[in-house]
PDB file of N, CA and C in Angstrom:
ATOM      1  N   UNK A   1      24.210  15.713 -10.683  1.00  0.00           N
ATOM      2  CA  UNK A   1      23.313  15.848  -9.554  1.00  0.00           C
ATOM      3  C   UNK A   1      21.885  15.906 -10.071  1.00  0.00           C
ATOM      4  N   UNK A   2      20.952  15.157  -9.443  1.00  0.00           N
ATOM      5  CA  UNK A   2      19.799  15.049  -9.975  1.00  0.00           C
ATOM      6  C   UNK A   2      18.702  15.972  -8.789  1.00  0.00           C
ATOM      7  N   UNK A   3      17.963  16.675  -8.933  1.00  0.00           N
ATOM      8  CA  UNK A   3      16.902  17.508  -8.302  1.00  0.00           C
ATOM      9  C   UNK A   3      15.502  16.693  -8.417  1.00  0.00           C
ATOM     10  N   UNK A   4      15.349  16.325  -7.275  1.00  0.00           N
ATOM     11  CA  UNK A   4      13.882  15.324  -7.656  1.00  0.00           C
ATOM     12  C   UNK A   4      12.299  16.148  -7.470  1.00  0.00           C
ATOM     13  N   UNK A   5      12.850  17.247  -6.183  1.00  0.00           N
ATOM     14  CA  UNK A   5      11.265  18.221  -5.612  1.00  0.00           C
ATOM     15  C   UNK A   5      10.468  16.931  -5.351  1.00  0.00           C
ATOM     16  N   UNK A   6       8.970  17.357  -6.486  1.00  0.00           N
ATOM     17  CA  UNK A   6       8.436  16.126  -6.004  1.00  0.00           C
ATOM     18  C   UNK A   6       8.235  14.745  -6.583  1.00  0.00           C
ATOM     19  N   UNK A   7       9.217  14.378  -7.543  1.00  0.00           N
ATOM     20  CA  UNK A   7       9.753  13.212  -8.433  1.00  0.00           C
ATOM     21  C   UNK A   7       8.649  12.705  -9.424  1.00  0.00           C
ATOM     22  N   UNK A   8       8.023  13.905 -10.211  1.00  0.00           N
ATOM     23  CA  UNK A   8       7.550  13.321 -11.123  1.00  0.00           C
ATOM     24  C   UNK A   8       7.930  13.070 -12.387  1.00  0.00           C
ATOM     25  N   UNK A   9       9.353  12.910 -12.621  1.00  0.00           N
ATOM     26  CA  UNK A   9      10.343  12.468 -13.747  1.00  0.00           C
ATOM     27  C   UNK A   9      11.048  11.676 -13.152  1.00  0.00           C
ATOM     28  N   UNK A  10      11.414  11.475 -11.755  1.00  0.00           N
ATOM     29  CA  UNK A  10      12.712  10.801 -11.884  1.00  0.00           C
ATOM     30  C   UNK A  10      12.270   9.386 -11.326  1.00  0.00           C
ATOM     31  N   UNK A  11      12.669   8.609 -11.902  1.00  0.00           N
ATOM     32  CA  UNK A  11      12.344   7.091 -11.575  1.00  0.00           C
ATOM     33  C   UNK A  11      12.750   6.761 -11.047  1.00  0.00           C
ATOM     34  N   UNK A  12      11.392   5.314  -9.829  1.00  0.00           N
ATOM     35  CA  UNK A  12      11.941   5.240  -8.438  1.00  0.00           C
ATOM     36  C   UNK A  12      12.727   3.849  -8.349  1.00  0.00           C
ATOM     37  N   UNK A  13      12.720   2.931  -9.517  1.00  0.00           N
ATOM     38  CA  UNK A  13      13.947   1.921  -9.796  1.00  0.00           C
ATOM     39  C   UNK A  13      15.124   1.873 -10.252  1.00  0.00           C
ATOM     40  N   UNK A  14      15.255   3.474 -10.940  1.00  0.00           N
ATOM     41  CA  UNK A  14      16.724   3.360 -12.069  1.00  0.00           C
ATOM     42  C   UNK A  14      17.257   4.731 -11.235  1.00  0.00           C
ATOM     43  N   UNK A  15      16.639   5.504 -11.400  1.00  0.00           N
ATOM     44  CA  UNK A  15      17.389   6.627 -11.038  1.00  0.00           C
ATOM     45  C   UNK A  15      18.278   6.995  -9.601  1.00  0.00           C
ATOM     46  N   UNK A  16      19.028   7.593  -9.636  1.00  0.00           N
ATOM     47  CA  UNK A  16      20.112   7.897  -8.371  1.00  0.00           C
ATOM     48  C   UNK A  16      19.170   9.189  -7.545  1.00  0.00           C
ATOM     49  N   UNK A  17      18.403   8.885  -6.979  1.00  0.00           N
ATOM     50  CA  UNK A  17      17.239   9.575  -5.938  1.00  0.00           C
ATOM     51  C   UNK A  17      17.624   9.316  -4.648  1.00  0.00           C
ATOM     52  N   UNK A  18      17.507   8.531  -3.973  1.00  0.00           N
ATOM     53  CA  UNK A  18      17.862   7.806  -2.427  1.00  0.00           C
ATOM     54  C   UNK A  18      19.048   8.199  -1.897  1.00  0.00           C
ATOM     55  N   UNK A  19      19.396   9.177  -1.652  1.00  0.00           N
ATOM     56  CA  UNK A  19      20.940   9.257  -0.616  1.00  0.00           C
ATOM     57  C   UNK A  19      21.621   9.647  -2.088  1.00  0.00           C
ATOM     58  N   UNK A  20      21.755   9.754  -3.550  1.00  0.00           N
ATOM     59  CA  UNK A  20      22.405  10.181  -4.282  1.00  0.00           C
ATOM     60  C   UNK A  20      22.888   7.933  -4.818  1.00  0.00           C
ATOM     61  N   UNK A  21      22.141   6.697  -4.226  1.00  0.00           N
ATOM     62  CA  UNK A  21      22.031   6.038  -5.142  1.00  0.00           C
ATOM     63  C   UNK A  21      20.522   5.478  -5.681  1.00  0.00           C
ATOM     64  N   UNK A  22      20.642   4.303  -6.690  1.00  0.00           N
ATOM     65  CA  UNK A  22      19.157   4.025  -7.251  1.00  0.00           C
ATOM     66  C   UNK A  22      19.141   2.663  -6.143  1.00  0.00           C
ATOM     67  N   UNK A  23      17.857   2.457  -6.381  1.00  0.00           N
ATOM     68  CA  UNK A  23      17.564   1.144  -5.272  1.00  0.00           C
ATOM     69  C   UNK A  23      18.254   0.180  -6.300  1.00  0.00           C
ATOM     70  N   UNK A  24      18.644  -0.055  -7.654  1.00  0.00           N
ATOM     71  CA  UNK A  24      18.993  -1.505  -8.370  1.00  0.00           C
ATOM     72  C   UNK A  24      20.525  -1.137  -7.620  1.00  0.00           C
ATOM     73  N   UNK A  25      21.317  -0.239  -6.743  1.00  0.00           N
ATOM     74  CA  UNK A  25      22.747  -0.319  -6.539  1.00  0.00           C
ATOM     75  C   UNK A  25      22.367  -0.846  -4.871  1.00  0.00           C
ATOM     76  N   UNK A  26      21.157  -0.301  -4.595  1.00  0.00           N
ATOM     77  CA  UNK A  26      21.478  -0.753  -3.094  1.00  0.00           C
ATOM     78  C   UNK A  26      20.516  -1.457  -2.752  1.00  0.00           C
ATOM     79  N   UNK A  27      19.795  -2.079  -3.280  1.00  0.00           N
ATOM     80  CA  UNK A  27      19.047  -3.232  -3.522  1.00  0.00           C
ATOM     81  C   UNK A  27      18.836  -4.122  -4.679  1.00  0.00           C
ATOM     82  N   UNK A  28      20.175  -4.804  -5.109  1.00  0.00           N
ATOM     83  CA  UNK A  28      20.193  -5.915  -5.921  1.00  0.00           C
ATOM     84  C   UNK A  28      19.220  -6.612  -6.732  1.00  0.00           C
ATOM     85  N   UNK A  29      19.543  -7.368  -5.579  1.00  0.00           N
ATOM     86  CA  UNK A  29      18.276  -8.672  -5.458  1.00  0.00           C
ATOM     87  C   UNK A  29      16.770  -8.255  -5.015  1.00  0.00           C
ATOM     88  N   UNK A  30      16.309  -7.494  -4.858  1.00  0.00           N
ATOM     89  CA  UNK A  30      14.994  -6.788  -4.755  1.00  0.00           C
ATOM     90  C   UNK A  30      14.670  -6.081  -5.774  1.00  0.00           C
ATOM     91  N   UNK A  31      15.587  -5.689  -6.585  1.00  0.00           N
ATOM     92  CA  UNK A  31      15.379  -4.852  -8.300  1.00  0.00           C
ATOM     93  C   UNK A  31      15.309  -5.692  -9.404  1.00  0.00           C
ATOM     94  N   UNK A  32      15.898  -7.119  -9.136  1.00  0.00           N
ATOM     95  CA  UNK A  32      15.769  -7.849  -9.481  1.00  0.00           C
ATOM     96  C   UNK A  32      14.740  -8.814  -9.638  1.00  0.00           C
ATOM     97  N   UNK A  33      13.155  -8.718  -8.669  1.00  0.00           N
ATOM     98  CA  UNK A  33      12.347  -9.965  -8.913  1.00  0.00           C
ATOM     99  C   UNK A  33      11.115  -8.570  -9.325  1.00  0.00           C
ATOM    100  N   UNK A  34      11.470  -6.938  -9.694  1.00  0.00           N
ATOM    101  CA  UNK A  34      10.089  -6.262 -10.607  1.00  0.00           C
ATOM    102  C   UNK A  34      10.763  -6.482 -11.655  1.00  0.00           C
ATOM    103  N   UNK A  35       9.502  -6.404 -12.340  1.00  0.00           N
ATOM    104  CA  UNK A  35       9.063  -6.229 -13.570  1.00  0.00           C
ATOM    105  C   UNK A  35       9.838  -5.192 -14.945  1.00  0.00           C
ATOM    106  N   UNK A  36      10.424  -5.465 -15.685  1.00  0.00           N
ATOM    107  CA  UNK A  36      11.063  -4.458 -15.756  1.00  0.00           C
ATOM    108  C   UNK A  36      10.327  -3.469 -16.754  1.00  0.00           C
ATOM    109  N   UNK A  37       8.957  -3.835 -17.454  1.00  0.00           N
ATOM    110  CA  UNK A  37       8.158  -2.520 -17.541  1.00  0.00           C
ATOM    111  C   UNK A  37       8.062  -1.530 -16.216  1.00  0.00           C
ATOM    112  N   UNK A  38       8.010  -2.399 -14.954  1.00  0.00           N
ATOM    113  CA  UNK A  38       7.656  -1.519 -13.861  1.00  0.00           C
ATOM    114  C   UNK A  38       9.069  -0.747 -13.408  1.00  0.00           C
ATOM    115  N   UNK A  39       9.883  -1.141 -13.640  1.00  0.00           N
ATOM    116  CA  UNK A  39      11.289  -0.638 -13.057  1.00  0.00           C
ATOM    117  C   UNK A  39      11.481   0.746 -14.002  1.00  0.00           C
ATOM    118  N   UNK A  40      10.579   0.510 -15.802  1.00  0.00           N
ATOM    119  CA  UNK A  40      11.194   1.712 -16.786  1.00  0.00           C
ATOM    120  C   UNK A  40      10.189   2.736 -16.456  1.00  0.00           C
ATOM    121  N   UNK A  41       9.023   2.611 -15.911  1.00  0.00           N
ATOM    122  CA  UNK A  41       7.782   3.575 -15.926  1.00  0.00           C
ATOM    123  C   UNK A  41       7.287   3.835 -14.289  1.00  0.00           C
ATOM    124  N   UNK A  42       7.509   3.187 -12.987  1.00  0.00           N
ATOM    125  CA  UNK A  42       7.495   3.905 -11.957  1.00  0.00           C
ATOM    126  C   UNK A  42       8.110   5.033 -12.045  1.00  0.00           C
ATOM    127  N   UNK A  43       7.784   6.313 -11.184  1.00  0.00           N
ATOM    128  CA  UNK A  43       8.074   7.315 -11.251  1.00  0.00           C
ATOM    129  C   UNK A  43       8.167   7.646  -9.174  1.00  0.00           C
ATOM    130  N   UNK A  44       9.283   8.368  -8.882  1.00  0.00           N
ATOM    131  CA  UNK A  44       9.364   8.469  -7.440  1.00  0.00           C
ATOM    132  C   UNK A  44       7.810   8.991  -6.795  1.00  0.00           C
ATOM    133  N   UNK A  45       7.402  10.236  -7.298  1.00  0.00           N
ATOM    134  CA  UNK A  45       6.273  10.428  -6.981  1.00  0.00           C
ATOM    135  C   UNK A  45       4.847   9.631  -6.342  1.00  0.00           C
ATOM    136  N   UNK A  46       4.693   8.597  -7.843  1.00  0.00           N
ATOM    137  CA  UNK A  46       3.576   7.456  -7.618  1.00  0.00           C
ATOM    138  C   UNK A  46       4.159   6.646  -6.871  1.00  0.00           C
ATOM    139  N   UNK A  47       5.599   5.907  -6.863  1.00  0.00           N
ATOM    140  CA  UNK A  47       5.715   4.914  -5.579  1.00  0.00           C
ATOM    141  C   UNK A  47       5.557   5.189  -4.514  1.00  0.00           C
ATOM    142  N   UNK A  48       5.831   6.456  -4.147  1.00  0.00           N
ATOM    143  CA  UNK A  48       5.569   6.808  -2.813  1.00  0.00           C
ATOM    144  C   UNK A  48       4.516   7.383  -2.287  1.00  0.00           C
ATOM    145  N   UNK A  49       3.675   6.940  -3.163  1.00  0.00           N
ATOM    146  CA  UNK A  49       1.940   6.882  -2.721  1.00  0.00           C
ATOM    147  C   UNK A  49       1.672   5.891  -2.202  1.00  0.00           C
ATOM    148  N   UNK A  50       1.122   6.152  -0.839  1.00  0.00           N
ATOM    149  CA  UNK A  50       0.837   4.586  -0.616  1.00  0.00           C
ATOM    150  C   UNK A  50       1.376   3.463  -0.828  1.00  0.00           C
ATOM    151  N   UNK A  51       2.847   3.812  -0.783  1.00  0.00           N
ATOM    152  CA  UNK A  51       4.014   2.633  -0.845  1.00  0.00           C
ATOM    153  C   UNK A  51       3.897   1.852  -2.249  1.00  0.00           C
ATOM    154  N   UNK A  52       3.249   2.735  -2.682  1.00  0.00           N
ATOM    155  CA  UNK A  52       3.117   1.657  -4.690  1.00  0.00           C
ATOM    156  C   UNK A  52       4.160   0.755  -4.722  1.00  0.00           C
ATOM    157  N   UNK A  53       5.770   1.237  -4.063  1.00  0.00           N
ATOM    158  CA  UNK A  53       6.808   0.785  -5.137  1.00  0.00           C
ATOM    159  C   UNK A  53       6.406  -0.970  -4.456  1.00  0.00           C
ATOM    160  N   UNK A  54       6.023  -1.123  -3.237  1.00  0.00           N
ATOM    161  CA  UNK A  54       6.097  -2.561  -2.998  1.00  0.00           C
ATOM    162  C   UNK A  54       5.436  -3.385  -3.555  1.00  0.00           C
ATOM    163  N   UNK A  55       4.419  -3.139  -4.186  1.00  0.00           N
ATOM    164  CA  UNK A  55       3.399  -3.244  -5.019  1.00  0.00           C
ATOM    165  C   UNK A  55       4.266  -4.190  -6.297  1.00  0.00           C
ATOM    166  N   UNK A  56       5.066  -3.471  -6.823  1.00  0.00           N
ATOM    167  CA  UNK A  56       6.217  -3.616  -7.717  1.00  0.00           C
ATOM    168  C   UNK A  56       6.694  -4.743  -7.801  1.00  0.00           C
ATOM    169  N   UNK A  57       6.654  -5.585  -6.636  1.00  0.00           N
ATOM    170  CA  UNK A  57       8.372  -7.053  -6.378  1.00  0.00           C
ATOM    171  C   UNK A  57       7.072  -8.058  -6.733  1.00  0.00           C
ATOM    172  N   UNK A  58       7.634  -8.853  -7.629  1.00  0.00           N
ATOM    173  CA  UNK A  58       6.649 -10.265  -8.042  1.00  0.00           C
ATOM    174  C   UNK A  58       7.794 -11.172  -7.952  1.00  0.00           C
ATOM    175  N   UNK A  59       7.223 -12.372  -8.363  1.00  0.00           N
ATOM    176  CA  UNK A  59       8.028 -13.554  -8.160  1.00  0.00           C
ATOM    177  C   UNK A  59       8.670 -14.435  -6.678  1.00  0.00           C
ATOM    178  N   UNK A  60       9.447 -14.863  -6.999  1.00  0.00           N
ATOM    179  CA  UNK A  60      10.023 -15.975  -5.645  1.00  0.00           C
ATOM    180  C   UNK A  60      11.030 -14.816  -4.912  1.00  0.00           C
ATOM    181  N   UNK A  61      10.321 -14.243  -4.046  1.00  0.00           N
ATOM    182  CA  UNK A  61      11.145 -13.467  -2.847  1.00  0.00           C
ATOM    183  C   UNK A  61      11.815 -14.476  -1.851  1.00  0.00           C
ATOM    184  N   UNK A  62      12.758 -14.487  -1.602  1.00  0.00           N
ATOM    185  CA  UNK A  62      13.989 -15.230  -0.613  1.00  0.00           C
ATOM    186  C   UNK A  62      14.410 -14.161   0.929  1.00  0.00           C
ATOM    187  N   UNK A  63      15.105 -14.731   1.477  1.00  0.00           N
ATOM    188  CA  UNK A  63      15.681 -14.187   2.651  1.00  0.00           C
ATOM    189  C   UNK A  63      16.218 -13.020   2.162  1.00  0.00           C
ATOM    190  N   UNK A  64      17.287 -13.078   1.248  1.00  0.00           N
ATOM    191  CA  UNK A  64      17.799 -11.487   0.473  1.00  0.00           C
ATOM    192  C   UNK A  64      17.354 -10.361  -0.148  1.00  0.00           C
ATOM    193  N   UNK A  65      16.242 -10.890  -0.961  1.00  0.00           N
ATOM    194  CA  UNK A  65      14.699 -10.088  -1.327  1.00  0.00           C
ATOM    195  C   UNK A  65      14.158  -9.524   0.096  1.00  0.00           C
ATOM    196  N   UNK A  66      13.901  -9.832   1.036  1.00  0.00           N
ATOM    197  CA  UNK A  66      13.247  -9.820   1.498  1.00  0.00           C
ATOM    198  C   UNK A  66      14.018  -8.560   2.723  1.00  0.00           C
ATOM    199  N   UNK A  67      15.577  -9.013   3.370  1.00  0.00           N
ATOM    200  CA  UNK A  67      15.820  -7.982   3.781  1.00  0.00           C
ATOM    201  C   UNK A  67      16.202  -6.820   3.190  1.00  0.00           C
ATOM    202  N   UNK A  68      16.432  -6.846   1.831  1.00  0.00           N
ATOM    203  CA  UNK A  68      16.726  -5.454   1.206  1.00  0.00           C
ATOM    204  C   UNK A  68      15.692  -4.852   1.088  1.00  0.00           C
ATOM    205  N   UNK A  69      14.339  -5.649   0.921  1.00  0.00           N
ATOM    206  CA  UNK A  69      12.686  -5.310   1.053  1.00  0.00           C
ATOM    207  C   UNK A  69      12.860  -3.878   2.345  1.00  0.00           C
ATOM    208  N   UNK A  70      13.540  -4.380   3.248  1.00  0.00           N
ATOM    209  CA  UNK A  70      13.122  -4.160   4.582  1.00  0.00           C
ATOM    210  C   UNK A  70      14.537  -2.390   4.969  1.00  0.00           C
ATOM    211  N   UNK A  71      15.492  -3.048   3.953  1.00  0.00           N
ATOM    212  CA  UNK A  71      16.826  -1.827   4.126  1.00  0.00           C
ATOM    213  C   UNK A  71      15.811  -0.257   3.295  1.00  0.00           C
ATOM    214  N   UNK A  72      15.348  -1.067   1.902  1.00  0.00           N
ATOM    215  CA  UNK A  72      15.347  -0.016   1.333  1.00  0.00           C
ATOM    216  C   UNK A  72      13.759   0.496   1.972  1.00  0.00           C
ATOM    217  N   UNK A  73      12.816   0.200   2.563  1.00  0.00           N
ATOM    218  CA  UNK A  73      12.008   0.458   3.492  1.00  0.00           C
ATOM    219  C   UNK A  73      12.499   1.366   4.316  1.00  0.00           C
ATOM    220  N   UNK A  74      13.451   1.087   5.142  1.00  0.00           N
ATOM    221  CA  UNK A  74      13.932   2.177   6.378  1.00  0.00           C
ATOM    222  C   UNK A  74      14.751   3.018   5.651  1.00  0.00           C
ATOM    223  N   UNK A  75      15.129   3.119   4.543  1.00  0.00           N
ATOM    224  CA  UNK A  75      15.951   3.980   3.793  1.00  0.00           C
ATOM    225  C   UNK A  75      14.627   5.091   3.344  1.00  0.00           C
ATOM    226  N   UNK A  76      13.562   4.772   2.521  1.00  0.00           N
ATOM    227  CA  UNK A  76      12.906   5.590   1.743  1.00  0.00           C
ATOM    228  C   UNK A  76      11.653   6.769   3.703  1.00  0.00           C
ATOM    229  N   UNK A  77      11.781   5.469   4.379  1.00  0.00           N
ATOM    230  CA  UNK A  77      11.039   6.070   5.575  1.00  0.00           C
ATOM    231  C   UNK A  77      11.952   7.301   6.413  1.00  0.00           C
ATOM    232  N   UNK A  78      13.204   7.076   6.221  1.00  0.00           N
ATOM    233  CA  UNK A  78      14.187   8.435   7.082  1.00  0.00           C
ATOM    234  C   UNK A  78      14.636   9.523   6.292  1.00  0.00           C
TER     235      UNK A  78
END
């Protein structure tokens, strides 16, 4: 079990934070087009400043990118 408070250790691409998973389990293909310096050194805290983590997705976003864009959006907003 991981304790996040206000997630300035636990990382907001790898780590099991969200509902008890990481966004690379419940967003694939959206963990898939950052960076993966950005995936080892975001931290929950800073992404969720001002939505940093979207900041994050580079490359050729598709229909699947794009709604997991949108799952893990209403996931991190409830």
């Amino acid at each position: 079990t991981m304790i996040i408070g206000n997630g300035p250790r636990a990382l907001f691409w790898e780590d099991r934070w969200l509902n008890g998973r990481s966004i690379s389990e419940i967003a694939p293909q959206l963990y898939a087009v950052v960076p993966k310096h950005r995936r080892k050194n975001r931290t929950v805290a800073d992404a969720l400043q001002a939505h940093r983590w979207a900041s994050d997705i580079q490359g050729v976003i598709g229909i699947q990118e794009i709604g997991q864009y949108l799952l893990t959006w209403r996931a991190i907003e409830s």
